[in-house]
Protein backbone atom coordinates (compact mmCIF):
# COMPACT_ATOMS: atom_id res chain seq x y z
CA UNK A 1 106.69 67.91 98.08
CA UNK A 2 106.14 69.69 94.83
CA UNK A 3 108.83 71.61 92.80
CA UNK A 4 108.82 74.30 89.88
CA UNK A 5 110.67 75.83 87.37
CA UNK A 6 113.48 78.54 89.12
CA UNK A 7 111.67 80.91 85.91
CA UNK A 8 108.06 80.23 86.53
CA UNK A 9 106.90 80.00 89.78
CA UNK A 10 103.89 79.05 88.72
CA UNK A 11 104.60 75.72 86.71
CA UNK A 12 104.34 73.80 89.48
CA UNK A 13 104.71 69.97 89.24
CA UNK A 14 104.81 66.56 91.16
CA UNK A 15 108.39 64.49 92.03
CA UNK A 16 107.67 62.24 88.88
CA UNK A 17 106.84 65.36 86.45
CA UNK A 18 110.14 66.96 86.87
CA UNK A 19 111.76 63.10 86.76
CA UNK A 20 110.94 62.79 82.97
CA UNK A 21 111.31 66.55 82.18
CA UNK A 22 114.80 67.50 83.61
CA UNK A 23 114.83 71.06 82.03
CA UNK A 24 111.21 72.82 81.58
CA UNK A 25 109.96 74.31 78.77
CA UNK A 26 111.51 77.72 79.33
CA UNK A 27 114.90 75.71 79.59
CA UNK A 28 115.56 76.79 83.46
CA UNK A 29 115.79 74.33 86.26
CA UNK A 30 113.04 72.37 89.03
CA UNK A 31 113.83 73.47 92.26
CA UNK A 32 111.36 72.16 95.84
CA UNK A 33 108.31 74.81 96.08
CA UNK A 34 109.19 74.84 99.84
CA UNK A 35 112.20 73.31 101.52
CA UNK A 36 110.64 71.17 104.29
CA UNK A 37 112.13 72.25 107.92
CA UNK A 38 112.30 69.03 110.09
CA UNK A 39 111.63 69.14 113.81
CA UNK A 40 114.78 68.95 116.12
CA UNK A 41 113.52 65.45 117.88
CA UNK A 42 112.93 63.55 114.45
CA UNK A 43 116.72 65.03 113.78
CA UNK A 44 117.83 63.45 116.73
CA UNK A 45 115.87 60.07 115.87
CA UNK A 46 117.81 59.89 112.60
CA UNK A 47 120.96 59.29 114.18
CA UNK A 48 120.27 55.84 115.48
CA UNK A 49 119.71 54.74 111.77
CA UNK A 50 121.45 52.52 109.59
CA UNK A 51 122.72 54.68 106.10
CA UNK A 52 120.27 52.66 104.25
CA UNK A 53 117.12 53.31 106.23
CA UNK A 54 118.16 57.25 107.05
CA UNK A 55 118.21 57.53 102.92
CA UNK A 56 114.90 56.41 102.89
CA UNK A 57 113.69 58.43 105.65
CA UNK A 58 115.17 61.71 103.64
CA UNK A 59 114.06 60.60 100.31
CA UNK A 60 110.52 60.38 100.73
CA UNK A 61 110.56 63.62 101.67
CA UNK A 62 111.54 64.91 98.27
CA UNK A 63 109.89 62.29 96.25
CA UNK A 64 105.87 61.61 95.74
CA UNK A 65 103.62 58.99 93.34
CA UNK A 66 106.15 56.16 94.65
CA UNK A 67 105.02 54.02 97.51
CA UNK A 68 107.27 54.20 100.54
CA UNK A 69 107.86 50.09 100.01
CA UNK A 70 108.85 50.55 95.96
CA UNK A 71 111.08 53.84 97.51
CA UNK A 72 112.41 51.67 100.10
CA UNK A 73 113.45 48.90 98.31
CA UNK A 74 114.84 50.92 95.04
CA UNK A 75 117.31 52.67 97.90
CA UNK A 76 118.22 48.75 99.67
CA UNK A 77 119.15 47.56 96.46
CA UNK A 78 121.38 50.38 95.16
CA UNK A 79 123.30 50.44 98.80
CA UNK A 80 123.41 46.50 99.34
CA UNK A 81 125.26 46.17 95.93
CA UNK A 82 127.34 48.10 96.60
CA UNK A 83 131.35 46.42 96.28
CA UNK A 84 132.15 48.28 99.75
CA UNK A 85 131.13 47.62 103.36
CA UNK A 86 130.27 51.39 103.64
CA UNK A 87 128.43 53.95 101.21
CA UNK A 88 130.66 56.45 102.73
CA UNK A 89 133.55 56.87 105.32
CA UNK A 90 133.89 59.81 107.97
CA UNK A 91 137.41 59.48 109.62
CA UNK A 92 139.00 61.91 112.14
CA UNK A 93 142.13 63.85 111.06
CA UNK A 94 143.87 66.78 113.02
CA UNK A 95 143.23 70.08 114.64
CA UNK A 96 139.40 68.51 115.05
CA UNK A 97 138.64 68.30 111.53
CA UNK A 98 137.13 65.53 109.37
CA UNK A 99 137.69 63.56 106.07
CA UNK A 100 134.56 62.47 104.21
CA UNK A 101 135.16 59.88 101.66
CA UNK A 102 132.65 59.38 98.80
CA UNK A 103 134.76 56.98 96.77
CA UNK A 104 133.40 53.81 97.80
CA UNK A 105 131.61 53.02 94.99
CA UNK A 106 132.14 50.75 91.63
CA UNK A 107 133.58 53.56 89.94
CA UNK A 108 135.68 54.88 92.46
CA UNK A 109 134.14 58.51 92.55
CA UNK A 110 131.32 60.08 94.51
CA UNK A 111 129.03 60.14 91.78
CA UNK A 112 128.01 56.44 92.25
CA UNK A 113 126.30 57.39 95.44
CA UNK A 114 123.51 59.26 93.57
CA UNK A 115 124.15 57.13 90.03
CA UNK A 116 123.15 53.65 91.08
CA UNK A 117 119.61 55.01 93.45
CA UNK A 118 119.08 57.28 89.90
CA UNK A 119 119.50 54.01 87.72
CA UNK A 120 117.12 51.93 89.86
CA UNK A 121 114.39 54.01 90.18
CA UNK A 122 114.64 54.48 86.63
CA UNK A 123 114.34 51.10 85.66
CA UNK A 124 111.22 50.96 87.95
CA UNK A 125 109.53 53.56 85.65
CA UNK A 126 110.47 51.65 82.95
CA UNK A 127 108.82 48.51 83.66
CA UNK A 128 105.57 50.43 84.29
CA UNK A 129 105.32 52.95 81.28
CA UNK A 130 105.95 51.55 77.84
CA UNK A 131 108.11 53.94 76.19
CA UNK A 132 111.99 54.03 75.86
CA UNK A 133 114.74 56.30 77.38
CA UNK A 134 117.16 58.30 75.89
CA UNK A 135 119.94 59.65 78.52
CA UNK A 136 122.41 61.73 78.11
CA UNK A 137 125.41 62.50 80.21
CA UNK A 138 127.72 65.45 79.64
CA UNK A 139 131.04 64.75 81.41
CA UNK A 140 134.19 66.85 82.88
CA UNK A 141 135.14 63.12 84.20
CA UNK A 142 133.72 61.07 86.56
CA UNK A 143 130.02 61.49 86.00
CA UNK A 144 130.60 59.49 82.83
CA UNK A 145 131.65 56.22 84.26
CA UNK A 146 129.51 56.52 87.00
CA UNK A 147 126.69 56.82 84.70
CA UNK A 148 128.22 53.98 82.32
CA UNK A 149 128.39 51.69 84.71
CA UNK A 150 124.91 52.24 86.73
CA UNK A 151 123.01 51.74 82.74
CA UNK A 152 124.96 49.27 81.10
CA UNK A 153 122.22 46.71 81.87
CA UNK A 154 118.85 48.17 80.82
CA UNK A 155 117.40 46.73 77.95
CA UNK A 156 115.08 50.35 77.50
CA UNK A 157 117.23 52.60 78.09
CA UNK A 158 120.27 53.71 75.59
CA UNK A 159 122.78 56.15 77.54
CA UNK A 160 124.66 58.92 75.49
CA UNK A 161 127.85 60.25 77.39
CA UNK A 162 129.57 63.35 76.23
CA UNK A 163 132.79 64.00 77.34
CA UNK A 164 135.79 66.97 76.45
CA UNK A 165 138.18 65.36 74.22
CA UNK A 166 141.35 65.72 75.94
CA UNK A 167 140.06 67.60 78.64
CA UNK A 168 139.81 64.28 80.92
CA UNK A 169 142.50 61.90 82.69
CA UNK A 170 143.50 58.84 80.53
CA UNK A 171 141.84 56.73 83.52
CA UNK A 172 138.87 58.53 83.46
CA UNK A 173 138.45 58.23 80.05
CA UNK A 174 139.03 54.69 79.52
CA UNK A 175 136.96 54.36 82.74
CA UNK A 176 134.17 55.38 79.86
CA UNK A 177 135.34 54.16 76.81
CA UNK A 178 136.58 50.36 77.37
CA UNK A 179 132.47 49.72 78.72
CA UNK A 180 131.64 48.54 75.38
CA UNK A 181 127.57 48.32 75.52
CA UNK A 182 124.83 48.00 72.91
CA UNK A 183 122.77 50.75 74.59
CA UNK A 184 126.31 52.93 75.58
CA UNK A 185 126.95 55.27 73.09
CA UNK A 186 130.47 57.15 74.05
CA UNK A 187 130.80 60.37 72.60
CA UNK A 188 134.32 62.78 72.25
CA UNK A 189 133.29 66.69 71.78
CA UNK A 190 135.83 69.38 70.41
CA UNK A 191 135.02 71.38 73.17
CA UNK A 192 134.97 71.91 76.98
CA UNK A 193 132.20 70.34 79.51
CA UNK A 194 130.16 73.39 79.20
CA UNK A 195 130.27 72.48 75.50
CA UNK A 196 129.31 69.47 76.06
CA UNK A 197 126.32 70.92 78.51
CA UNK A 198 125.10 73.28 76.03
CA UNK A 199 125.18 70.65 73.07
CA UNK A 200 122.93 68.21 75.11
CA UNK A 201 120.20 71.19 76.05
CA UNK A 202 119.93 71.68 72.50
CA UNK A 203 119.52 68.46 71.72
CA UNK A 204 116.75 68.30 74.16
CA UNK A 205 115.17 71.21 72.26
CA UNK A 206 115.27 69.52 69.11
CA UNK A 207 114.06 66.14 69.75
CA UNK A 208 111.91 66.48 73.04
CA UNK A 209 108.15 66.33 71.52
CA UNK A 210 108.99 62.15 70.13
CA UNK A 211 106.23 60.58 71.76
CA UNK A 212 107.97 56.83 71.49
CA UNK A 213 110.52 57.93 74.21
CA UNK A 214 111.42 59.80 76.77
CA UNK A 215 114.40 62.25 77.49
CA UNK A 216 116.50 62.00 80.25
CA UNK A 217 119.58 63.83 81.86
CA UNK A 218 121.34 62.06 84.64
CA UNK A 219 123.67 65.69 85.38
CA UNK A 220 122.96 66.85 88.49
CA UNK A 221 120.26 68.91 86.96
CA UNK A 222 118.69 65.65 87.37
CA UNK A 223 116.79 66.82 90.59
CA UNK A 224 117.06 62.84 92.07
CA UNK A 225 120.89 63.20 92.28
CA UNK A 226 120.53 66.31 94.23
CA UNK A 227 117.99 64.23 96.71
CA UNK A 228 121.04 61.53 97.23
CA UNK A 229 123.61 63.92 97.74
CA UNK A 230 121.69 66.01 99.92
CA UNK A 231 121.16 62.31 102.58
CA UNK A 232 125.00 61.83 102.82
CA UNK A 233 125.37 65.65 103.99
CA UNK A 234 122.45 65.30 106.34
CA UNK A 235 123.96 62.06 107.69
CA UNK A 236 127.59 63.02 107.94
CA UNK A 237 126.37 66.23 110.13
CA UNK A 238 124.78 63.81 112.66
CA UNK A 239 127.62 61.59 113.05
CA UNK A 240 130.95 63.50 113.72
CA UNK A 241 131.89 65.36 117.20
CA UNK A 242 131.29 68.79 116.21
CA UNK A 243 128.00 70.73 117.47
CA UNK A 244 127.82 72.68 114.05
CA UNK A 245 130.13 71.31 110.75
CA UNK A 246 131.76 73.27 107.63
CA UNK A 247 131.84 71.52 105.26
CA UNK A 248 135.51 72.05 101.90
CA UNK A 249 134.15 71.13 99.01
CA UNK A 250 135.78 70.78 95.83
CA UNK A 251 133.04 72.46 93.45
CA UNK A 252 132.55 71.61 89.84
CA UNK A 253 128.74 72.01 88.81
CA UNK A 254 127.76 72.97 92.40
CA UNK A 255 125.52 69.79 93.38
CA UNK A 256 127.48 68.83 96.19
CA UNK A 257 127.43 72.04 97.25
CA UNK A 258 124.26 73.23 96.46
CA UNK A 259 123.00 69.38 98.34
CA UNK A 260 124.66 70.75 101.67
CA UNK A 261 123.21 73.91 101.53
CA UNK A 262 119.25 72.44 101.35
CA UNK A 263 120.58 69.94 103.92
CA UNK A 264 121.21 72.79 106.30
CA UNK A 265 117.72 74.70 105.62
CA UNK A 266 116.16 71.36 106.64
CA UNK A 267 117.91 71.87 110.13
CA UNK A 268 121.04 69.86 110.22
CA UNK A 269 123.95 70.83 111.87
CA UNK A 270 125.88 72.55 109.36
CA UNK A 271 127.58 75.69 109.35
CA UNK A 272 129.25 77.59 106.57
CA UNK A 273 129.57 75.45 102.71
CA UNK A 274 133.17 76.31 101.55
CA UNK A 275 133.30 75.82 97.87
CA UNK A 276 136.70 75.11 96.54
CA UNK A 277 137.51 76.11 92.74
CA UNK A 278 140.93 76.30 90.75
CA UNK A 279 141.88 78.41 87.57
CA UNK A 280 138.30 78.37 86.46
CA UNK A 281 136.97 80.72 89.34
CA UNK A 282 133.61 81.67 88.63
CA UNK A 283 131.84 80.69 91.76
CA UNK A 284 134.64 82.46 93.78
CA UNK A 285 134.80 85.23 91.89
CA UNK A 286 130.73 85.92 92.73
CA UNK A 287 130.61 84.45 96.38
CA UNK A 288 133.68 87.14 97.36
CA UNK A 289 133.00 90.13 95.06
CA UNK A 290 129.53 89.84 93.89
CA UNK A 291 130.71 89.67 90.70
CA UNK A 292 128.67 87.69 87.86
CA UNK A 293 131.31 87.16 84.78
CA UNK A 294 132.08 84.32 82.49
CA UNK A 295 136.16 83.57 81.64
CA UNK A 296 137.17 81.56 78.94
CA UNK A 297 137.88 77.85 80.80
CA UNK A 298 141.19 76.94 81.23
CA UNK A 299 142.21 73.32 81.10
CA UNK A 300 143.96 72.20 84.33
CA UNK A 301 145.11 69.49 86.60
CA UNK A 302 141.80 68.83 88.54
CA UNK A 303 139.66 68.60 85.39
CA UNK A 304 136.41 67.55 86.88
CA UNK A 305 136.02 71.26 88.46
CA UNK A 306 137.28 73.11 85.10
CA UNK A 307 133.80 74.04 84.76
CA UNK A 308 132.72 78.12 84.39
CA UNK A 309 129.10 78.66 85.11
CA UNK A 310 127.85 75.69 87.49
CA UNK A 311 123.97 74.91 86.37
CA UNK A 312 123.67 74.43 90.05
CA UNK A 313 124.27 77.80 90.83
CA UNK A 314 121.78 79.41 89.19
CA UNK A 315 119.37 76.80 91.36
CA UNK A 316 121.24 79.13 94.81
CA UNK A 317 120.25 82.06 93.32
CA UNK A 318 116.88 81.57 92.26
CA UNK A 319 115.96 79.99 95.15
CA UNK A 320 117.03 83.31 96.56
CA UNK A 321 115.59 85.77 94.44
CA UNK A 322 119.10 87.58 94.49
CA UNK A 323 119.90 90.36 93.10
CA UNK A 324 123.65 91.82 93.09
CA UNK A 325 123.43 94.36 95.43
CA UNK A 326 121.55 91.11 97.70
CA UNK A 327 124.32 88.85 98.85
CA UNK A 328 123.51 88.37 102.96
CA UNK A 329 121.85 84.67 102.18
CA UNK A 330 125.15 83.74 99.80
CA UNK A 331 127.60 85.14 102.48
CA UNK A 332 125.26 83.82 105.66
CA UNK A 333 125.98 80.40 104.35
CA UNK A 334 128.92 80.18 101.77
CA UNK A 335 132.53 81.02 101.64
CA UNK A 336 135.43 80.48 98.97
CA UNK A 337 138.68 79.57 98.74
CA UNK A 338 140.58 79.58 95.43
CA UNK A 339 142.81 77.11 94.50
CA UNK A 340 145.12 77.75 91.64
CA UNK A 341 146.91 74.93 89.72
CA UNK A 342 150.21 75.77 90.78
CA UNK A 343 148.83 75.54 94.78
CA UNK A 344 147.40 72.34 93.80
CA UNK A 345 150.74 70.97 92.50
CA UNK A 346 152.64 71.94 95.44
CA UNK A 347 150.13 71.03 97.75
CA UNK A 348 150.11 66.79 96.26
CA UNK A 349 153.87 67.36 96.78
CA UNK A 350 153.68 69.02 100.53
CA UNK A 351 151.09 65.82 101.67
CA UNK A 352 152.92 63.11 100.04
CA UNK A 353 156.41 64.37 101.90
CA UNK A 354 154.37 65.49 105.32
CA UNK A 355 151.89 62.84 105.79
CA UNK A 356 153.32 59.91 103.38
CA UNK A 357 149.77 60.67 101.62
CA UNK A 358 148.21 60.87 98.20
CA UNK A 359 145.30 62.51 97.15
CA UNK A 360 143.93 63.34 94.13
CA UNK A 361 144.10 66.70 92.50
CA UNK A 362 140.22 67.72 93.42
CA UNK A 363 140.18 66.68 97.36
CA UNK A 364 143.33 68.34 97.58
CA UNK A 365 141.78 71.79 96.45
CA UNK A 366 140.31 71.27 99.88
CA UNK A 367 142.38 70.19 101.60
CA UNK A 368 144.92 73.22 100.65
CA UNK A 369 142.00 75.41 102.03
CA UNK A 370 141.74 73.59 105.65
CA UNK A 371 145.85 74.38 106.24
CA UNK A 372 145.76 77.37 104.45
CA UNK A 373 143.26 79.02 106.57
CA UNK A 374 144.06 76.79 109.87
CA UNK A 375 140.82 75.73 110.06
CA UNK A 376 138.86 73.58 112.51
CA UNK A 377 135.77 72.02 113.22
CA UNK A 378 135.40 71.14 109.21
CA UNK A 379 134.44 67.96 107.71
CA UNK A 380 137.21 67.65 103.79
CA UNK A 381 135.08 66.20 101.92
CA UNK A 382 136.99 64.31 99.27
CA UNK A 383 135.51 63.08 95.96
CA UNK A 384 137.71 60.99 93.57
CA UNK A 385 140.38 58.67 94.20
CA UNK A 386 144.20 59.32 93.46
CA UNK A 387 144.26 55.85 90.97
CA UNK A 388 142.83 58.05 88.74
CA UNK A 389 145.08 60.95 87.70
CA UNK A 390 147.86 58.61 88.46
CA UNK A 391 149.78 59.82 85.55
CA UNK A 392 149.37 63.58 86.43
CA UNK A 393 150.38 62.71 90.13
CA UNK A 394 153.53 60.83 89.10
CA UNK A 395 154.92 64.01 87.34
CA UNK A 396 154.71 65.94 90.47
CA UNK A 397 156.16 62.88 92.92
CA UNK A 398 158.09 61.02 90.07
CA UNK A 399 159.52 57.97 92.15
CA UNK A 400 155.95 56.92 93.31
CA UNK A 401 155.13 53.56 93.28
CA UNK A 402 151.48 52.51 93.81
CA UNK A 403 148.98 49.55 92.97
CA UNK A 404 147.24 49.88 90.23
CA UNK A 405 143.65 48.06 91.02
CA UNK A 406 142.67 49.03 87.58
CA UNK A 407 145.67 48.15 85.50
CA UNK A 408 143.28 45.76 82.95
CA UNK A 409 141.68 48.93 81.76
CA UNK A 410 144.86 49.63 79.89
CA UNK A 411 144.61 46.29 78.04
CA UNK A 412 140.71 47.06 76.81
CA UNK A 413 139.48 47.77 73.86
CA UNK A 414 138.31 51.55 73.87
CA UNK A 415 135.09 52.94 71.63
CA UNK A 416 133.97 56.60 71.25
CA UNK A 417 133.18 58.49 68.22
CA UNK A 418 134.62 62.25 67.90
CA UNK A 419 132.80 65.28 67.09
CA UNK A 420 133.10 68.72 66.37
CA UNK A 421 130.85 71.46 67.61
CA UNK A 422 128.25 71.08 64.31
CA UNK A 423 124.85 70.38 65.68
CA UNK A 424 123.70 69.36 62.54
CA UNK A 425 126.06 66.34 61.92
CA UNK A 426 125.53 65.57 65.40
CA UNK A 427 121.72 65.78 65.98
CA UNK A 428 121.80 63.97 62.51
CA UNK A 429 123.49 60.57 64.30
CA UNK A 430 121.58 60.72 67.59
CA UNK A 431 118.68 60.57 65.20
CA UNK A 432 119.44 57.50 63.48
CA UNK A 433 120.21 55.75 66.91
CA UNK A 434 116.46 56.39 68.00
């Protein structure tokens, strides 16, 4: 498969081109040249594979100049470690509908799923190509640890995570911060995530021609994390009840969403892609009204989807050559629900009293949206665990008692530095840790 930029159809590169060169020169986005449509028997054949071996059977799809044994075994390694029994979890709820769980991994978010593969194959490039790797990370929570976590071992690689200061949970944070690593580099911005976002592009800008390393962002710009979300969607799809699935997604930078979308262009059996949003309502806003305008982010409960633009989005739209008055591809395969903060506080309160049930304040956005619209025939897919924004939760329902699996992060040591929006003074100290 080759891929180019969603600017210049005519830069078109190989798998491990756009690996090392996550935004192109004209600082747009890689996106496939062709999505590959795959015949309805080798669909059907899918389904009687393990996860491990259907990830492989995706992947090498989507990825060239690796050997299908280096490919296979990169993907064995970053499942088998796993601390779970299962990548992922697909358990029936009512009315027909579904609840994917993402959360199995070491971090206790969905982002490990695509984090660990991304780390692995990674490290394989390293050991062949003598150079060094800078990686950033910007943050609205649980990308961080994710990312943290999958690095902390790599002796050539040195990982910079950006996060909003006091824009995260506590958990989340220290989930970052209390990984103390030589090559981990925590990093507190004065800002939102799109702060954050912007900060890191620049950086790339300034410091992208150093021929000693290379430059790497592990967002889900990062077209490998797309690949890895895009297997889960195209395996849940083959192994729930339903001839055709919707899929509630709670949507921050729009890689989950954007991942179910190519899954369904391949041929899977997926419907509509609901994308689920809260006061910052961007992607709502556009899918419903066809309106393209940027609000001034609002910090709320569900942090890790108080996002405005989604970098992801502009990957839908491209890939669509829309235009405003040209929404029949959005509205053929999207829909939105809108979630405000209020909904989602009343909503933790209405399943904790109804069902004896926590969730956290992200899956809830979407599940809000299934009983809102009594809707059926939909897979929830949920994307963080409750543990998390414990402290948030326990305002809303404040006689809960639950176990905290986590509790020695609280006794940790924490390091981060903290830094204003000046480039200079910040461009100035990634230099010196080169």
């Amino acid at each position: 498969m080759f891929y180019n930029s969603i600017n210049n159809k005519l830069d078109v590169k190989k798998f491990s081109d756009i690996f090392f060169s996550s935004i192109p020169k004209n600082k747009t986005l890689f996106f496939p040249f062709k999505i590959l449509k795959i015949k309805k028997f080798q669909i059907s054949n899918f389904k009687k594979l393990n996860y491990v071996d259907f990830a492989f059977s995706i992947s090498r799809l989507f990825i060239n100049n690796i050997s299908e044994e280096d490919l296979y075994n990169i993907i064995k390694e970053s499942y088998n470690n796993f601390n779970f029994n299962m990548v992922l979890n697909i358990n029936k709820i009512f009315n027909n509908n579904f609840f994917l769980n993402l959360n199995n991994g070491p971090t206790l978010t969905f982002k490990d799923i695509a984090m660990i593969p991304l780390s692995n194959i990674l490290n394989f490039f390293s050991k062949k190509i003598d150079k060094n790797f800078l990686i950033f990370c910007a943050t609205s929570g649980d990308t961080g640890s994710a990312a943290n976590n999958s690095f902390k071992n790599f002796d050539k690689v040195k990982l910079f995570t950006f996060y909003p200061f006091n824009m995260i949970s506590n958990i989340q944070r220290k989930q970052i911060t209390t990984l103390i690593k030589k090559n981990i580099k925590n990093i507190s911005i004065l800002g939102n995530f799109d702060t954050s976002q912007f900060l890191i592009k620049k950086i790339f800008e300034n410091i992208k021609n150093n021929k000693k390393i290379f430059l790497i962002s592990v967002n889900s710009i990062n077209w490998f994390r797309i690949i890895m979300q895009i297997i889960y969607y195209c395996f849940c799809s083959l192994n729930i009840d339903n001839e055709k699935t919707n899929f509630i997604i709670p949507s921050g930078n729009f890689g989950n969403s954007l991942s179910a979308f190519i899954a369904k262009k391949m041929g899977f059996p997926i419907n509509k892609i609901i994308t689920c949003t809260n006061d910052n309502f961007f992607l709502d806003n556009f899918i419903k009204n066809n309106i393209i305008k940027d609000y001034l982010l609002k910090k709320t409960i569900s942090p890790s989807i108080d996002i405005s633009i989604p970098s992801n989005f502009l990957r839908l739209v491209s890939c669509n050559n829309l235009k405003k008055n040209k929404m029949n591809e959005i509205n053929k395969n999207f829909f939105s629900d809108n979630i405000n903060n209020k909904n989602i506080i009343s909503s933790i309160e209405y399943f904790y009293n109804k069902y004896k049930k926590i969730y956290d304040p992200h899956t809830i956005t979407s599940l809000t949206s299934l009983i809102k619209n009594e809707k059926k025939n939909n897979v929830v897919v949920s994307t963080s665990y409750p543990i998390k924004f414990i402290f948030s939760i326990k305002k809303i329902i404040p006689g809960l008692k639950i176990k905290f699996n986590i509790k020695k992060l609280f006794f940790l040591n924490e390091k981060y530095k903290i830094f204003s929006q000046n480039f200079n003074i910040l461009i100035n100290f990634i230099k010196k840790q080169i």
